[in-house]
Protein backbone atom coordinates (compact mmCIF):
# COMPACT_ATOMS: atom_id res chain seq x y z
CA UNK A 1 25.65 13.33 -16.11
CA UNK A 2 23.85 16.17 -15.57
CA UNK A 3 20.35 15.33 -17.20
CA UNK A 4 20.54 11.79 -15.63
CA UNK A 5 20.84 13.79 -11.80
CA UNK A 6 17.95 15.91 -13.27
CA UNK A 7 15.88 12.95 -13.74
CA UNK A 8 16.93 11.29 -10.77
CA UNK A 9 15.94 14.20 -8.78
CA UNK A 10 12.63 14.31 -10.71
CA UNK A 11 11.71 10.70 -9.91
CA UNK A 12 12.52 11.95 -6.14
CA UNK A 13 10.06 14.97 -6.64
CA UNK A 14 7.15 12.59 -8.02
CA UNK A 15 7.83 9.50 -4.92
CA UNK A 16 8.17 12.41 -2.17
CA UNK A 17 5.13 14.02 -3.61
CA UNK A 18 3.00 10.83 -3.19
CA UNK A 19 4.21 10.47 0.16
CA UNK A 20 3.01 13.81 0.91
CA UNK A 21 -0.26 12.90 -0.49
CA UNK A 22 -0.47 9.55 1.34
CA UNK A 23 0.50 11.16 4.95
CA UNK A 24 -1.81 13.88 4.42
CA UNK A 25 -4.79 12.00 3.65
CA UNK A 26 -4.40 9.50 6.10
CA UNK A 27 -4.08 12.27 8.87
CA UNK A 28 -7.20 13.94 8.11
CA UNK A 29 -9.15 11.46 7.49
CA UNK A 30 -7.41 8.29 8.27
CA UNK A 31 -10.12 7.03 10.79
CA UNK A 32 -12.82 7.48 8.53
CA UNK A 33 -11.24 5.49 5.83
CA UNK A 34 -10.34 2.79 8.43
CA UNK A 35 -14.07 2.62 9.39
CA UNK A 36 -15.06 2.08 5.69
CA UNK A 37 -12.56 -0.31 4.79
CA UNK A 38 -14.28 -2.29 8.23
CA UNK A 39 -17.42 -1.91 7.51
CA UNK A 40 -17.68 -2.69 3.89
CA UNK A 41 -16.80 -6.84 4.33
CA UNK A 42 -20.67 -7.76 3.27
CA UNK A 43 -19.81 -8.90 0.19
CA UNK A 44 -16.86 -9.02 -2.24
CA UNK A 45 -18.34 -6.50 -4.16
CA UNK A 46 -18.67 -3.70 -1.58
CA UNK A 47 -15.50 -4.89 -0.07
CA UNK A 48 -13.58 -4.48 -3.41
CA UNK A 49 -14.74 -0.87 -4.46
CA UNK A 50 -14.00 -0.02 -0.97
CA UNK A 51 -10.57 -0.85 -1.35
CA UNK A 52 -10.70 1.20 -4.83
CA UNK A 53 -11.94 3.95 -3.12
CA UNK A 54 -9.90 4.50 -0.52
CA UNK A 55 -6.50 3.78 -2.45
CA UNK A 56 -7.57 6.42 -5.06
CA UNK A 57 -7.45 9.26 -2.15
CA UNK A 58 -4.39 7.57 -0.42
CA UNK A 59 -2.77 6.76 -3.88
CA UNK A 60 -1.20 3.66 -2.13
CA UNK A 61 -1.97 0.74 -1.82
CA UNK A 62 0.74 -0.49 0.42
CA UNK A 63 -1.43 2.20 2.59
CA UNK A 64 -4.41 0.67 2.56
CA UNK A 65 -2.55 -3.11 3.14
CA UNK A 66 -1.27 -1.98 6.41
CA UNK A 67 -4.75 -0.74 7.40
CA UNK A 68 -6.70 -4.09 5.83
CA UNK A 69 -3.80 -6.41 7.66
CA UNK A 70 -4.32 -4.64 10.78
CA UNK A 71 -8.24 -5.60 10.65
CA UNK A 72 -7.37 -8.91 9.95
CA UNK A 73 -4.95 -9.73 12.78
CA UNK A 74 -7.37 -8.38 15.28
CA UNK A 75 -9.76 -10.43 13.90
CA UNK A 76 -12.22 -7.29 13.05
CA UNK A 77 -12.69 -8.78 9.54
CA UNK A 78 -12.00 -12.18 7.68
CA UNK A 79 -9.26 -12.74 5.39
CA UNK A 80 -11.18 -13.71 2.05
CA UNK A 81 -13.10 -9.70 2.07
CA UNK A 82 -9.59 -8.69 2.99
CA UNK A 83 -7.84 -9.93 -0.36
CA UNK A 84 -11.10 -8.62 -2.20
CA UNK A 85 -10.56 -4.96 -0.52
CA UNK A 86 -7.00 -5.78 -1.95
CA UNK A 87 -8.18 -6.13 -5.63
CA UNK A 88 -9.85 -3.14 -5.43
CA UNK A 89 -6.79 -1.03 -3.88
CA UNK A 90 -4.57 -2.52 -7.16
CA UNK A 91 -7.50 -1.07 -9.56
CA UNK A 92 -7.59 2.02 -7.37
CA UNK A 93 -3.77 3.16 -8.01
CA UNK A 94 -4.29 1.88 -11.67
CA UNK A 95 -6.75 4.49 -11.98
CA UNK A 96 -4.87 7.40 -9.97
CA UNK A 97 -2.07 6.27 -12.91
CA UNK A 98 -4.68 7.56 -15.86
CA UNK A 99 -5.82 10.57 -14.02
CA UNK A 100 -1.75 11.84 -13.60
CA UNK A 101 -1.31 11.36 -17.09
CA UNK A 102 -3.66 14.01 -18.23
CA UNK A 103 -2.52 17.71 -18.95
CA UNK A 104 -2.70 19.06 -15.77
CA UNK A 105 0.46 21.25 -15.94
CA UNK A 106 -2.57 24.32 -15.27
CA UNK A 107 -3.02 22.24 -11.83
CA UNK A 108 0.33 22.30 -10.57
CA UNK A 109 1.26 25.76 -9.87
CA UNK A 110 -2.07 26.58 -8.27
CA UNK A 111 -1.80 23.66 -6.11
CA UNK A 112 1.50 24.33 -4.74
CA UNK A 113 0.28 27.77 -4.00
CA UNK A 114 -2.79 27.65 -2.30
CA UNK A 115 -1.80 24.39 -0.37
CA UNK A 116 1.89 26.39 0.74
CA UNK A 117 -0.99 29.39 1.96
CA UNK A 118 -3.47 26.82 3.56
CA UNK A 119 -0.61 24.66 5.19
CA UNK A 120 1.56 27.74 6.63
CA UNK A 121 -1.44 29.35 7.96
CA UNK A 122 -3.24 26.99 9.42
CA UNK A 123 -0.80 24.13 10.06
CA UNK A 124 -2.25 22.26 13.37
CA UNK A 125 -6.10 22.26 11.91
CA UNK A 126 -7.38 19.95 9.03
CA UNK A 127 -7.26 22.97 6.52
CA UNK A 128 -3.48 22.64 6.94
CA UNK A 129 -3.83 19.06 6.63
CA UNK A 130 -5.94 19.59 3.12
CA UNK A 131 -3.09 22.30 2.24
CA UNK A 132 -0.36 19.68 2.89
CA UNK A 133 -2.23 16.89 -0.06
CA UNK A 134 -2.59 19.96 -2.34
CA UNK A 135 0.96 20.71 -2.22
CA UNK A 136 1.51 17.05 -2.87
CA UNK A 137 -0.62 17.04 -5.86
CA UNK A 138 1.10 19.40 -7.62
CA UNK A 139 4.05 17.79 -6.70
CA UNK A 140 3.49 15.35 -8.40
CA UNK A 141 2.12 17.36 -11.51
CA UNK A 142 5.33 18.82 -11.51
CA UNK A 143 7.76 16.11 -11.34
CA UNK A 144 6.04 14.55 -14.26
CA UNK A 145 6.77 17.91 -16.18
CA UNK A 146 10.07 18.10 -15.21
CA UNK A 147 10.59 13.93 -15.70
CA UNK A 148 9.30 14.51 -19.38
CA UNK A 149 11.81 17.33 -19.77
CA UNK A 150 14.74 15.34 -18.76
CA UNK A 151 14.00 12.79 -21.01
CA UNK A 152 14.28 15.26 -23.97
CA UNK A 153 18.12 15.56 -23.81
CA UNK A 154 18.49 11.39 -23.53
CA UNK A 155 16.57 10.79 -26.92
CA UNK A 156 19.18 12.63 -28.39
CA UNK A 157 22.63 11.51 -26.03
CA UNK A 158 23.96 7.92 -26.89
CA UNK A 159 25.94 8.24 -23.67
CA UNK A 160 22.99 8.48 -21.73
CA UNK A 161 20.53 5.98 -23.61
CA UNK A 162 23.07 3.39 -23.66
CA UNK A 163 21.73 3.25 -19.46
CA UNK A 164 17.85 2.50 -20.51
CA UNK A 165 19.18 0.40 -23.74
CA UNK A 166 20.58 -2.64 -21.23
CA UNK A 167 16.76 -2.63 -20.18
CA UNK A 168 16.00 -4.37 -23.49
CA UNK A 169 15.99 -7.83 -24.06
CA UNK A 170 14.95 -10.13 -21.04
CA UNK A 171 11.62 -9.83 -19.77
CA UNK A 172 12.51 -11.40 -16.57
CA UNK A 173 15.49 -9.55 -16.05
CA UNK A 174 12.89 -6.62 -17.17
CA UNK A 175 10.60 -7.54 -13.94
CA UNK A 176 12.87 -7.85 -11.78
CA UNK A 177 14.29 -4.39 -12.30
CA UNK A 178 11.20 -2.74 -12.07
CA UNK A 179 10.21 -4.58 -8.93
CA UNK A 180 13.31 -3.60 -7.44
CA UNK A 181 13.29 -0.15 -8.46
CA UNK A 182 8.80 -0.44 -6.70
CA UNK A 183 10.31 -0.82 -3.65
CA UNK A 184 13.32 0.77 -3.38
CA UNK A 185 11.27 4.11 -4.04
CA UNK A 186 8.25 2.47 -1.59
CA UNK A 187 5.57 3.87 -4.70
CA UNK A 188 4.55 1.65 -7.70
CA UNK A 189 2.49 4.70 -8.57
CA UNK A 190 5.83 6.54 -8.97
CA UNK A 191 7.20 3.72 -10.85
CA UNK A 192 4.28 3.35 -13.49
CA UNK A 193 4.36 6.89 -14.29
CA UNK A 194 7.96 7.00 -14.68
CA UNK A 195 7.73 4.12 -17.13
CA UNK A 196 5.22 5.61 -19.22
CA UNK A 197 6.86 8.96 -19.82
CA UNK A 198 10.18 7.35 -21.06
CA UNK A 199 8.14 5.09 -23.15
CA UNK A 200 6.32 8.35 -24.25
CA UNK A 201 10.04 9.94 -24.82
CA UNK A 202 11.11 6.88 -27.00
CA UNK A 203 13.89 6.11 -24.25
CA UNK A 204 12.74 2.44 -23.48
CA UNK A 205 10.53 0.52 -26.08
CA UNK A 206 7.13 -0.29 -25.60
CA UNK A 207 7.40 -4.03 -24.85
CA UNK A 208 10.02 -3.24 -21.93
CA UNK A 209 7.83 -0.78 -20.46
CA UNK A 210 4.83 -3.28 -19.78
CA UNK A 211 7.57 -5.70 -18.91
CA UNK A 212 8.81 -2.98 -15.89
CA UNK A 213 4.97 -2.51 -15.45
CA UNK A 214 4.53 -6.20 -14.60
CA UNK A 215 7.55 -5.85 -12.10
CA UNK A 216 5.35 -2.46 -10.67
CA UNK A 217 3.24 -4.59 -9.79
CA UNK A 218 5.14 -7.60 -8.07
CA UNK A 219 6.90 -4.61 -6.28
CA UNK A 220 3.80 -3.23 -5.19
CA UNK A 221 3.29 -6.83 -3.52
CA UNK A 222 6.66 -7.26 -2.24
CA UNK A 223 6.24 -3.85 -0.23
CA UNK A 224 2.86 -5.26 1.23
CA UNK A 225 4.82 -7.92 2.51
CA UNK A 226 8.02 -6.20 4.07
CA UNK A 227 5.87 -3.95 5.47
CA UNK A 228 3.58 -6.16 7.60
CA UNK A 229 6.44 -8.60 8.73
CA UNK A 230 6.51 -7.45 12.14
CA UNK A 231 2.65 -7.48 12.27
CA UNK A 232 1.42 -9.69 15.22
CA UNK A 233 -1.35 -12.28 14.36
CA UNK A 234 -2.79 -13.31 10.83
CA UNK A 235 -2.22 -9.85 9.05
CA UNK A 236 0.62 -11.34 7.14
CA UNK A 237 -1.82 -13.63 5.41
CA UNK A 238 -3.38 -10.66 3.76
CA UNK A 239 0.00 -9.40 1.84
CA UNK A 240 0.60 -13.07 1.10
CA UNK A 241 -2.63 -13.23 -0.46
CA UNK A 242 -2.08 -10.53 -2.49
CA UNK A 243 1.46 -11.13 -3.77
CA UNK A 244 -0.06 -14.94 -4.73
CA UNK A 245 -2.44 -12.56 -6.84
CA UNK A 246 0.68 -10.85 -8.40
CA UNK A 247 2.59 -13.75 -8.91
CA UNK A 248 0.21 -15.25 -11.24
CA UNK A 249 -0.63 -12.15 -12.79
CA UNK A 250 2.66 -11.35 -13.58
CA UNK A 251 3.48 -15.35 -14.97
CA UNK A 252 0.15 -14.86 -17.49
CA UNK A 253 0.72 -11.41 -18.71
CA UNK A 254 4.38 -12.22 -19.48
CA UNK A 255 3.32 -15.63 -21.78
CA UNK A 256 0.59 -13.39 -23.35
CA UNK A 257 2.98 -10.13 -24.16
CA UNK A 258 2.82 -10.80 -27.51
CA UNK A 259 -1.01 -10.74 -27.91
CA UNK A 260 -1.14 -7.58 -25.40
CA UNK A 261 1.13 -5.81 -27.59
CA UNK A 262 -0.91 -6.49 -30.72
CA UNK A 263 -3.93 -5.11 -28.43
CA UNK A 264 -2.80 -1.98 -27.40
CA UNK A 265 -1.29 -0.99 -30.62
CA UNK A 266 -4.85 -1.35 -32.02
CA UNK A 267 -6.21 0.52 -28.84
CA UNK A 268 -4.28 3.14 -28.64
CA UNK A 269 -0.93 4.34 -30.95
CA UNK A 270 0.74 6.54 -27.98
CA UNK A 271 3.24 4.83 -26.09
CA UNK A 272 2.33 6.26 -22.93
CA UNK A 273 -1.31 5.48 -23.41
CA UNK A 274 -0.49 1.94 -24.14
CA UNK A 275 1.60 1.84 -21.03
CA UNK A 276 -1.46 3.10 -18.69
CA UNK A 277 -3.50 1.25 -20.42
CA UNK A 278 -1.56 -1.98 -19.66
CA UNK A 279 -1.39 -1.40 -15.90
CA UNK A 280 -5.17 -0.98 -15.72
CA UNK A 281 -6.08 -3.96 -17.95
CA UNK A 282 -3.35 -5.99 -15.56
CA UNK A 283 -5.49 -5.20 -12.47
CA UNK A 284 -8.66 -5.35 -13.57
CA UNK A 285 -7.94 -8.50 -14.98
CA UNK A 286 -6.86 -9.76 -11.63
CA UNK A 287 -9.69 -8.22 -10.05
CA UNK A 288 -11.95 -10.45 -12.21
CA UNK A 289 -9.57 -13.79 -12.00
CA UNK A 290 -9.58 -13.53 -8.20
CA UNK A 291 -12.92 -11.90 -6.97
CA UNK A 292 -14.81 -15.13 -6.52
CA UNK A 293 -11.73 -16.82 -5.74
CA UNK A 294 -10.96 -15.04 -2.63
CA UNK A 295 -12.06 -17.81 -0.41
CA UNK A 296 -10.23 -20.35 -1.81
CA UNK A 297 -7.46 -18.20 -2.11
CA UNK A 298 -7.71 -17.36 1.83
CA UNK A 299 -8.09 -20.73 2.72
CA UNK A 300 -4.94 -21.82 1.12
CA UNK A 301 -3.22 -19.09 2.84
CA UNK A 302 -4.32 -20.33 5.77
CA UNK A 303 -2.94 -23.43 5.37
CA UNK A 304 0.42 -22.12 4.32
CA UNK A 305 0.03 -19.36 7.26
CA UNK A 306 -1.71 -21.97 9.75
CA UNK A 307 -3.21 -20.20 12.97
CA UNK A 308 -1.17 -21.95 15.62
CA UNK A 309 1.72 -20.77 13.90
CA UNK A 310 1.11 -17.15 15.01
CA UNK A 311 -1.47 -17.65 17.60
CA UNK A 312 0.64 -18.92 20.53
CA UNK A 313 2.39 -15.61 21.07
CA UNK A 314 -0.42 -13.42 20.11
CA UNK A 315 -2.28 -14.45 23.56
CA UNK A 316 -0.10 -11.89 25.09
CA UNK A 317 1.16 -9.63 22.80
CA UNK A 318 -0.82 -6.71 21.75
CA UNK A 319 -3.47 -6.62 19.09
CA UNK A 320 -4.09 -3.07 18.20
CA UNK A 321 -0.81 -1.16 18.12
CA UNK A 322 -0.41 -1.00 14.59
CA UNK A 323 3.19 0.47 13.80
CA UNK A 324 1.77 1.20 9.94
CA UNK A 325 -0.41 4.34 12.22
CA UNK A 326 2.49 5.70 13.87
CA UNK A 327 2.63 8.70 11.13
CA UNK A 328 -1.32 9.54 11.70
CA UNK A 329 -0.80 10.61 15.66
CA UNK A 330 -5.05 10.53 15.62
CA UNK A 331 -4.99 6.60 14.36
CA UNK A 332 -2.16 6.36 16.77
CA UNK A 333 -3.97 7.12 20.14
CA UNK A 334 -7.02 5.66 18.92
CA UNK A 335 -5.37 2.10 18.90
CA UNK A 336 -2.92 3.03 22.10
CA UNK A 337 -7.18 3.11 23.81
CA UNK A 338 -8.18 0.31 22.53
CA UNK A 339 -4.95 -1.93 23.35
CA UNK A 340 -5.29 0.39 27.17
CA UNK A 341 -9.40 -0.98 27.12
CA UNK A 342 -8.13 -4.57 26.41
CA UNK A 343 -5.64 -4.24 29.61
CA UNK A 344 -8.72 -3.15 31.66
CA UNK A 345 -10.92 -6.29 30.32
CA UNK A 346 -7.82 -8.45 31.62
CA UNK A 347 -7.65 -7.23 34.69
CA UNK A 348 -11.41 -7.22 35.00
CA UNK A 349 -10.85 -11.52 34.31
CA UNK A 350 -7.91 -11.23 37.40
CA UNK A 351 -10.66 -9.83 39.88
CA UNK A 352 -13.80 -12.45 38.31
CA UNK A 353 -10.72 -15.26 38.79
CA UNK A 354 -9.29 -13.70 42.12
CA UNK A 355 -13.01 -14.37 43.91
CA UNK A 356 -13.15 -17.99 42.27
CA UNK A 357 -10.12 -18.90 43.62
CA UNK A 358 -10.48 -17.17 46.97
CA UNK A 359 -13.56 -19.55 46.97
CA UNK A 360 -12.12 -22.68 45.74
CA UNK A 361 -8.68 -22.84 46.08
CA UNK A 362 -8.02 -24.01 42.71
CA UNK A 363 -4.27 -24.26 41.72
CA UNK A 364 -4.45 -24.42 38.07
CA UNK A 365 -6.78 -21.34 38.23
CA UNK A 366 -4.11 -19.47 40.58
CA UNK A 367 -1.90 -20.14 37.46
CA UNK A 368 -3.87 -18.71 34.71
CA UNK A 369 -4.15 -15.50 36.96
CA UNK A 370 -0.23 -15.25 37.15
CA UNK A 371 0.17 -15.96 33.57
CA UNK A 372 -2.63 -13.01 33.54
CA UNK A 373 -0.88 -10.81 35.17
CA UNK A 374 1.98 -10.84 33.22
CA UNK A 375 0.27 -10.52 30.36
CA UNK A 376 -0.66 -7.54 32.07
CA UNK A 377 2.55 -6.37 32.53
CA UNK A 378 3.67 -6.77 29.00
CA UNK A 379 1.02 -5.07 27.08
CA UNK A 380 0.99 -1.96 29.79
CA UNK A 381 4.65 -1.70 28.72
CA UNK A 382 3.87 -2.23 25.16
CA UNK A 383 1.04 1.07 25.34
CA UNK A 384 3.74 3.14 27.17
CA UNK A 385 6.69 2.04 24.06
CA UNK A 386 4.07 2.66 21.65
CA UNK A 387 3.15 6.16 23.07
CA UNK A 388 6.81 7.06 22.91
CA UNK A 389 6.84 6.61 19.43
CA UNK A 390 4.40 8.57 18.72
């Protein structure tokens, strides 16, 4: 009992630590990522290492969905460079997966030190900010360490492998568990890693692994989704998108096992390596699939999603008060302006209207300026609701 609540705790060590990683990022430079993520829709190919770029420093992509769905429901950018900027955030914590599995048990302590220094001393300034990621770094460092330790005890207790044993079997079932566990813990990067060092620790076999890898993966979609359900407007579309991507990633990959299997044990003969390995292959691969699909892909979203569907409330409701910026208080205020600018150009079409109907007397218009005015009303209430949660 006791080395299962060691490695339960050390899974909690390596999910917190990405969280700190995520937070921190976003609050230091968290506008500046937004404004590449907008301005990098020329082309699927800018648009896609865009998304790899940012996800690397954020290390989530669930991170950069809430960001990219945002753009999309205020119509700031189209849906099809949206699901590219996607493909390259799934690539992105692929690659932050290969980097963590180095030896970088020299990192940790360091890390944690000079980040505890920076972060105490100067908490309200962005060297705090920068001390707040490095203690998440070698959190995560850490955790791993501490994970692979754990393990050693259950490669040697039958009470405790008989737990990972019932993984075996049923690649579905396999999936599913993994997805599950994605997004209970809210980190498929956390998830991955985890699978890799029991696979490294002989715990779980290697073709269960890829099989919880696969379900890392449809997690990683499921969370995109759950967390932009209460987005106003066509953001949904883009975690739709994206999950479509998983979906038939995931059916593929699980037909093909077999032949990926006989691949990576001719890659590479470590476990763990095979594991990584796997998880980038899986996104890349879907990177490649998809790319020059993206606009069919958005189109039939679109269809599924049509615009009247959300477009009737989103006259009034507000556009830029994106609840996925609540933790980044700078992001925050930023969009709490631009909703507050968007009240001003509203009443700015009351007093254009007001004059036209003072001169005309026109009924219908008198309408449209009460419906305008409680539009008004609503979005000013919105801003102040908004502000409180900040």
């Amino acid at each position: 009992m006791q080395t299962l609540l060691n490695l339960f705790a050390s899974v909690a060590l390596l999910v917190w630590g990405t969280h700190i990683v995520r937070t921190g990022i976003l609050r230091v430079y968290g506008a500046s990522l937004r404004r590449v993520l907008s301005k990098s829709v020329a082309n699927r190919g800018s648009a896609f290492f865009a998304g790899l770029g940012v996800t690397s420093l954020v290390q989530s992509s669930s991170a950069t969905a809430l960001i990219t769905s945002s753009f999309v429901s205020q119509n700031l950018i189209a849906l099809a460079p949206a699901l590219a900027i996607m493909l390259g955030a799934d690539v992105g914590t692929a690659l932050m997966a290969q980097v963590f599995s180095l030896d970088l048990s020299w990192l940790s302590p360091m890390a944690i030190f000079f980040g505890v220094v920076f972060f105490l001393s100067r908490k309200n300034t962005k060297g705090g900010q920068l001390g707040r990621v490095s203690i998440g770094l070698g959190l995560i460092i850490l955790a791993l360490q501490l994970i692979q330790e754990a393990t050693q005890p259950i490669v040697t207790s039958a009470g405790t492998k008989v737990l990972f044993g019932s993984l075996s079997g049923d690649p579905m079932l396999d999936m599913l568990i993994g997805a599950l566990f994605t997004v209970f813990s809210w980190s498929s990067l956390a998830v991955v890693l985890l699978t890799a060092t029991l696979a490294a620790a002989h715990v779980i076999s290697v073709p269960v692994a890829l099989c919880l890898v696969l379900g890392a993966n449809l997690g990683s979609g499921l969370i995109g989704l759950v967390a932009t359900l209460g987005m106003p407007g066509a953001g949904r579309r883009v975690a739709v998108g994206n999950l479509l991507f998983k979906v038939c990633g995931c059916v593929v990959f699980s037909l093909a096992l077999p032949l990926a299997l006989q691949g990576l044990a001719q890659l590479d003969p470590d476990p763990r390596r095979q594991v990584l390995h796997f998880h980038v292959i899986f996104n890349v691969a879907l990177a490649v699939g998809f790319l020059f699909l993206t606009d069919s892909i958005a189109r039939l979203v679109e269809k599924w999603l049509p615009e009247a569907g959300v477009a009737g409330a989103q006259a009034a409701e507000p556009r830029h008060l994106d609840a996925g910026a609540l933790e980044t208080p700078a992001l925050a205020l930023a969009n709490a302006a631009r909703e507050t600018l968007r009240i001003g150009d509203t009443i700015e079409q009351m007093l254009n209207g007001l004059m036209e109907v003072l001169r005309t007397n026109d009924e219908k218009r008198v309408e449209e300026l009460i419906r305008l005015d409680d539009d008004v009303d609503r979005l000013y209430t919105a801003v102040k609701l908004y502000l409180t949660q900040i």
